[in-house]
N, C-alpha and C. Protein backbone atom coordinates (compact mmCIF):
# COMPACT_ATOMS: atom_id res chain seq x y z
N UNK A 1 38.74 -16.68 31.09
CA UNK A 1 37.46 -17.02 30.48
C UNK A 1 36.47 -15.87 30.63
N UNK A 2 36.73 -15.28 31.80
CA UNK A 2 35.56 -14.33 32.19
C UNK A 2 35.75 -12.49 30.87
N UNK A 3 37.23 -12.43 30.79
CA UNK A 3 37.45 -11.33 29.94
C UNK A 3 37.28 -11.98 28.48
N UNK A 4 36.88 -13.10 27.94
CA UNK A 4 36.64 -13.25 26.76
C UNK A 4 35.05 -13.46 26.54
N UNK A 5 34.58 -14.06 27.25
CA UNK A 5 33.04 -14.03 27.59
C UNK A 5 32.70 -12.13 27.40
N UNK A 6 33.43 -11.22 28.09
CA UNK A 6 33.18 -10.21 28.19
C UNK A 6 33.38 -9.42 26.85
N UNK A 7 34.55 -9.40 26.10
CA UNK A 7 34.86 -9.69 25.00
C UNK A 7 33.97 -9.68 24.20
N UNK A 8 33.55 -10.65 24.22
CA UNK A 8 32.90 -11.58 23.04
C UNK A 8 31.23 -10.34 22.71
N UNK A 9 30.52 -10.25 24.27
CA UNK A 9 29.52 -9.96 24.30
C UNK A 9 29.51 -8.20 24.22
N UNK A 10 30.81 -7.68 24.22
CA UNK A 10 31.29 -6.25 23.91
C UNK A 10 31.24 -5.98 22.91
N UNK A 11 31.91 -6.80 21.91
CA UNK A 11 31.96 -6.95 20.37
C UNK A 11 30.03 -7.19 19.65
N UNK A 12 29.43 -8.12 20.27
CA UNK A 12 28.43 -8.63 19.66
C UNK A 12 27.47 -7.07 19.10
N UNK A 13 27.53 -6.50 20.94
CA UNK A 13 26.73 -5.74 21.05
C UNK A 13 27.07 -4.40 20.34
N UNK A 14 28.07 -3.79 20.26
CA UNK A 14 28.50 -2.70 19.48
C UNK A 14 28.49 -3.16 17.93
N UNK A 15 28.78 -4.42 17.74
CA UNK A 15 28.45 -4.78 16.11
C UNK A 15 27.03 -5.12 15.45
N UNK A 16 26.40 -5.11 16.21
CA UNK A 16 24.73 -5.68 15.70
C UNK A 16 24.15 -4.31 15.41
N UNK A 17 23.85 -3.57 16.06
CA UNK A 17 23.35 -2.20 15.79
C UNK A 17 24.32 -1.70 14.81
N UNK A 18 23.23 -0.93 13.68
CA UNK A 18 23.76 -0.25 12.44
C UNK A 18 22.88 0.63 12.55
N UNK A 19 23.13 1.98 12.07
CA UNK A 19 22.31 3.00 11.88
C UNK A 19 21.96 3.35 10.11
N UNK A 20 22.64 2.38 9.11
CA UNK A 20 22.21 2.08 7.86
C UNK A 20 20.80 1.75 7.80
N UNK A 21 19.57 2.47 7.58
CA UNK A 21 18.52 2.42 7.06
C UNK A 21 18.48 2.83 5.29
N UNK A 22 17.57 2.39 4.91
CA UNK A 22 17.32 2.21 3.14
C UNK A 22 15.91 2.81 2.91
N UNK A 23 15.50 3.85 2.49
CA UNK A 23 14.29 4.27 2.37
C UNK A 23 14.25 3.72 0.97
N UNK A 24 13.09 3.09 0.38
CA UNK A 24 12.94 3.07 -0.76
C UNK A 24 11.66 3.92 -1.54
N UNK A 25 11.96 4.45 -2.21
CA UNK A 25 10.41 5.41 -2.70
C UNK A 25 9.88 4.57 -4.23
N UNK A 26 9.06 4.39 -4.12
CA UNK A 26 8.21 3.52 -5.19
C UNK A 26 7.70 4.82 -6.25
N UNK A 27 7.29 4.56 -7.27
CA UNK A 27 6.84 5.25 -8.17
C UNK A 27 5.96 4.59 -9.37
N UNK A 28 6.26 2.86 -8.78
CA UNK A 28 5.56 2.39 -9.75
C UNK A 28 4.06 2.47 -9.60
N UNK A 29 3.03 3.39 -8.90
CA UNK A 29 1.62 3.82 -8.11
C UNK A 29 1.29 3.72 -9.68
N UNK A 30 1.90 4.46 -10.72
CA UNK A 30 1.00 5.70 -11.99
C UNK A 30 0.11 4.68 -12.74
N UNK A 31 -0.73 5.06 -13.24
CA UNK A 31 -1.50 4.46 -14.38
C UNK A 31 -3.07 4.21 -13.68
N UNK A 32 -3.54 3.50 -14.03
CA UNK A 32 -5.23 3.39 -14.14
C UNK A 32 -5.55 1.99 -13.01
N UNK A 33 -5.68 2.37 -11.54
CA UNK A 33 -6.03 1.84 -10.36
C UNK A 33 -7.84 1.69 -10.74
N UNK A 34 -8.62 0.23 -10.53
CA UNK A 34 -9.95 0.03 -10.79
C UNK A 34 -10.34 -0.69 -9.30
N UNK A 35 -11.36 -0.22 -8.97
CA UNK A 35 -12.02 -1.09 -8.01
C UNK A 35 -12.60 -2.34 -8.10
N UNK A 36 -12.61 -3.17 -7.62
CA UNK A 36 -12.26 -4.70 -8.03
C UNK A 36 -13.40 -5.30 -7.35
N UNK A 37 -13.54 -4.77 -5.55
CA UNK A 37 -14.38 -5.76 -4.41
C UNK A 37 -14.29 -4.44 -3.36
N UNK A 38 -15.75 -4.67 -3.42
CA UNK A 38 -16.30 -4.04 -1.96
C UNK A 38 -17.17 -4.93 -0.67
N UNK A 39 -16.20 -4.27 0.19
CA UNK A 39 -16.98 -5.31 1.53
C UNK A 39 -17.49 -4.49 2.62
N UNK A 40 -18.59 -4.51 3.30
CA UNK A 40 -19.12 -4.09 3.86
C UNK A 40 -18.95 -4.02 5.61
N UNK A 41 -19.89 -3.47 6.71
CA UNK A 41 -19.54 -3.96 7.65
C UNK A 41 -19.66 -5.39 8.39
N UNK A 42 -20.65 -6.19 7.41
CA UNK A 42 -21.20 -7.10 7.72
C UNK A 42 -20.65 -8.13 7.31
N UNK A 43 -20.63 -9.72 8.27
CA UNK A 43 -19.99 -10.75 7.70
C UNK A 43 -20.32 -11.20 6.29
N UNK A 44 -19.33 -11.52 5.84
CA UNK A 44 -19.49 -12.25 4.45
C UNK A 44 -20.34 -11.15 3.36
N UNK A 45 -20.17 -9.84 3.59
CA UNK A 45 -20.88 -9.10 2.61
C UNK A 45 -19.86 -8.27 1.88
N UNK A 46 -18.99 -9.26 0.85
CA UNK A 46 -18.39 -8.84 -0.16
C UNK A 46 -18.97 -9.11 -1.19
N UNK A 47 -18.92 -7.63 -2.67
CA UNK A 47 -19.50 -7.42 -3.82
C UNK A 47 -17.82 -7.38 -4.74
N UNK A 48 -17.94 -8.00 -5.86
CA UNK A 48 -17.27 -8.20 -6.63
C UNK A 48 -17.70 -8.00 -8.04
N UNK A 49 -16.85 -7.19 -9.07
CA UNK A 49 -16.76 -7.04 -10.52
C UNK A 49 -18.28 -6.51 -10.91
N UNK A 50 -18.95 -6.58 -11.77
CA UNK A 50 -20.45 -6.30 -12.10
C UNK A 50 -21.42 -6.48 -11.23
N UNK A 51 -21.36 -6.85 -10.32
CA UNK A 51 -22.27 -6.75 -9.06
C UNK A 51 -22.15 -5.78 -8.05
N UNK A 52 -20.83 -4.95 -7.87
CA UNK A 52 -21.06 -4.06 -7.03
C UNK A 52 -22.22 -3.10 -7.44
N UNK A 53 -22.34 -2.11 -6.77
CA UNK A 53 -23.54 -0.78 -6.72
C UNK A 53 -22.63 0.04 -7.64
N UNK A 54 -21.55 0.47 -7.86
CA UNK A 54 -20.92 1.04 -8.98
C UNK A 54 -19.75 0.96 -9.38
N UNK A 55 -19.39 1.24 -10.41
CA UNK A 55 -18.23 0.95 -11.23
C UNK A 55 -16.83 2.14 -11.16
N UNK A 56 -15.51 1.94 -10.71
CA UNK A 56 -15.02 3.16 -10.03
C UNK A 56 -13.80 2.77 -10.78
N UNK A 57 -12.61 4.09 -10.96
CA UNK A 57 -11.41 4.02 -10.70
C UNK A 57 -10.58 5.24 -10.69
N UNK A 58 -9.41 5.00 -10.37
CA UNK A 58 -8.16 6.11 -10.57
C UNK A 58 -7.26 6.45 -11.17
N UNK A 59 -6.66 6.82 -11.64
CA UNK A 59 -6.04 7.23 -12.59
C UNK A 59 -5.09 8.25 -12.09
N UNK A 60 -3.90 7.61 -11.61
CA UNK A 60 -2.44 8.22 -11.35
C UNK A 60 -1.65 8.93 -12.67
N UNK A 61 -1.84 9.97 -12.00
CA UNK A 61 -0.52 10.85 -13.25
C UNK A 61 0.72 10.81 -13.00
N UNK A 62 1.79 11.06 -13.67
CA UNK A 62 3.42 11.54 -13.61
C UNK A 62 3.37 12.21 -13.04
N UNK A 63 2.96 13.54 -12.82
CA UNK A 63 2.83 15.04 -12.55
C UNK A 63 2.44 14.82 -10.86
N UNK A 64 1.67 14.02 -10.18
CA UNK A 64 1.08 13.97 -8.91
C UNK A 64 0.12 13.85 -8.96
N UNK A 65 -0.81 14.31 -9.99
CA UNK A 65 -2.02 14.93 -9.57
C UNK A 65 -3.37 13.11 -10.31
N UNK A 66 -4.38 13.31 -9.95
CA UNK A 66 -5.64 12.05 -10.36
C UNK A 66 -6.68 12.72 -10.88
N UNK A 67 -7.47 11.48 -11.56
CA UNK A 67 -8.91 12.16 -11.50
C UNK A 67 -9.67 10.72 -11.26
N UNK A 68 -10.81 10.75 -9.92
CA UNK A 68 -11.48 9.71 -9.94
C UNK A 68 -12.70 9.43 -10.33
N UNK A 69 -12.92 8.35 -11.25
CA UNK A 69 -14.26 8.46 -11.92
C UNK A 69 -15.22 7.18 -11.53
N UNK A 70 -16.80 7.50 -11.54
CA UNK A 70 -17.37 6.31 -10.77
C UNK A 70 -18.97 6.27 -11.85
N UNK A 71 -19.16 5.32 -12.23
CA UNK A 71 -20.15 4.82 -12.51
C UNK A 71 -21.80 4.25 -12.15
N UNK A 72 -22.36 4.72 -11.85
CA UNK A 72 -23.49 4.11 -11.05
C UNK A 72 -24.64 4.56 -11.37
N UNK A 73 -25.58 3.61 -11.89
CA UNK A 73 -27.07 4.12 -12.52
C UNK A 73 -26.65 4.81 -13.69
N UNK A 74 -25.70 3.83 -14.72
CA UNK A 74 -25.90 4.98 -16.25
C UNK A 74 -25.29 6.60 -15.70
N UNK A 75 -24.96 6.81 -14.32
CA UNK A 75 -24.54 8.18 -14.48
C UNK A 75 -23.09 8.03 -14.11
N UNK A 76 -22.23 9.09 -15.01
CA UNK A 76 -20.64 9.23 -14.81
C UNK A 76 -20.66 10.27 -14.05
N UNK A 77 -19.91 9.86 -13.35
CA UNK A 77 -19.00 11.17 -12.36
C UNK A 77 -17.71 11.17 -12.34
N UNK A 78 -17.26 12.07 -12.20
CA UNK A 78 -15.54 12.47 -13.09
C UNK A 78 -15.09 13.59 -11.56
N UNK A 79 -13.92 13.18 -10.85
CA UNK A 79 -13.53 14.41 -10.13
C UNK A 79 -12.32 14.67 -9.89
């Protein structure tokens, strides 16, 4: 009993560990990311859709590269 107990827990342990990891890389990021809700440091001081202080987003390319643009007071900013 004692060499199958031993056995048993020889097998478990050399079979549970795998060094098979799966990286997966995403790519679905691209296209036009918008800011939605801003919250502050303070309780319960979340701004949402037309009420925030300005209007923002991003814009993922193929290539790597963005440009982020923000709205606030009638003025555009593009960077």
């Amino acid at each position: 009993m004692k060499r199958l107990t031993i056995i048993v827990a020889f097998l478990f342990i050399f079979c549970s560990c795998t060094k098979d990891t799966v990286e997966t890389v995403t790519d679905d990021y691209h296209g036009k990311w918008t800011l939605v809700k801003m919250s502050g440091s303070m309780f319960n001081s979340e701004t949402v859709g037309t009420a925030m202080d300005w209007q923002e987003f991003y814009l993922f390319n193929n290539d790597g590269t963005f440009t982020k643009s923000r709205a606030r007071n009638e003025v555009k900013t593009t960077a």
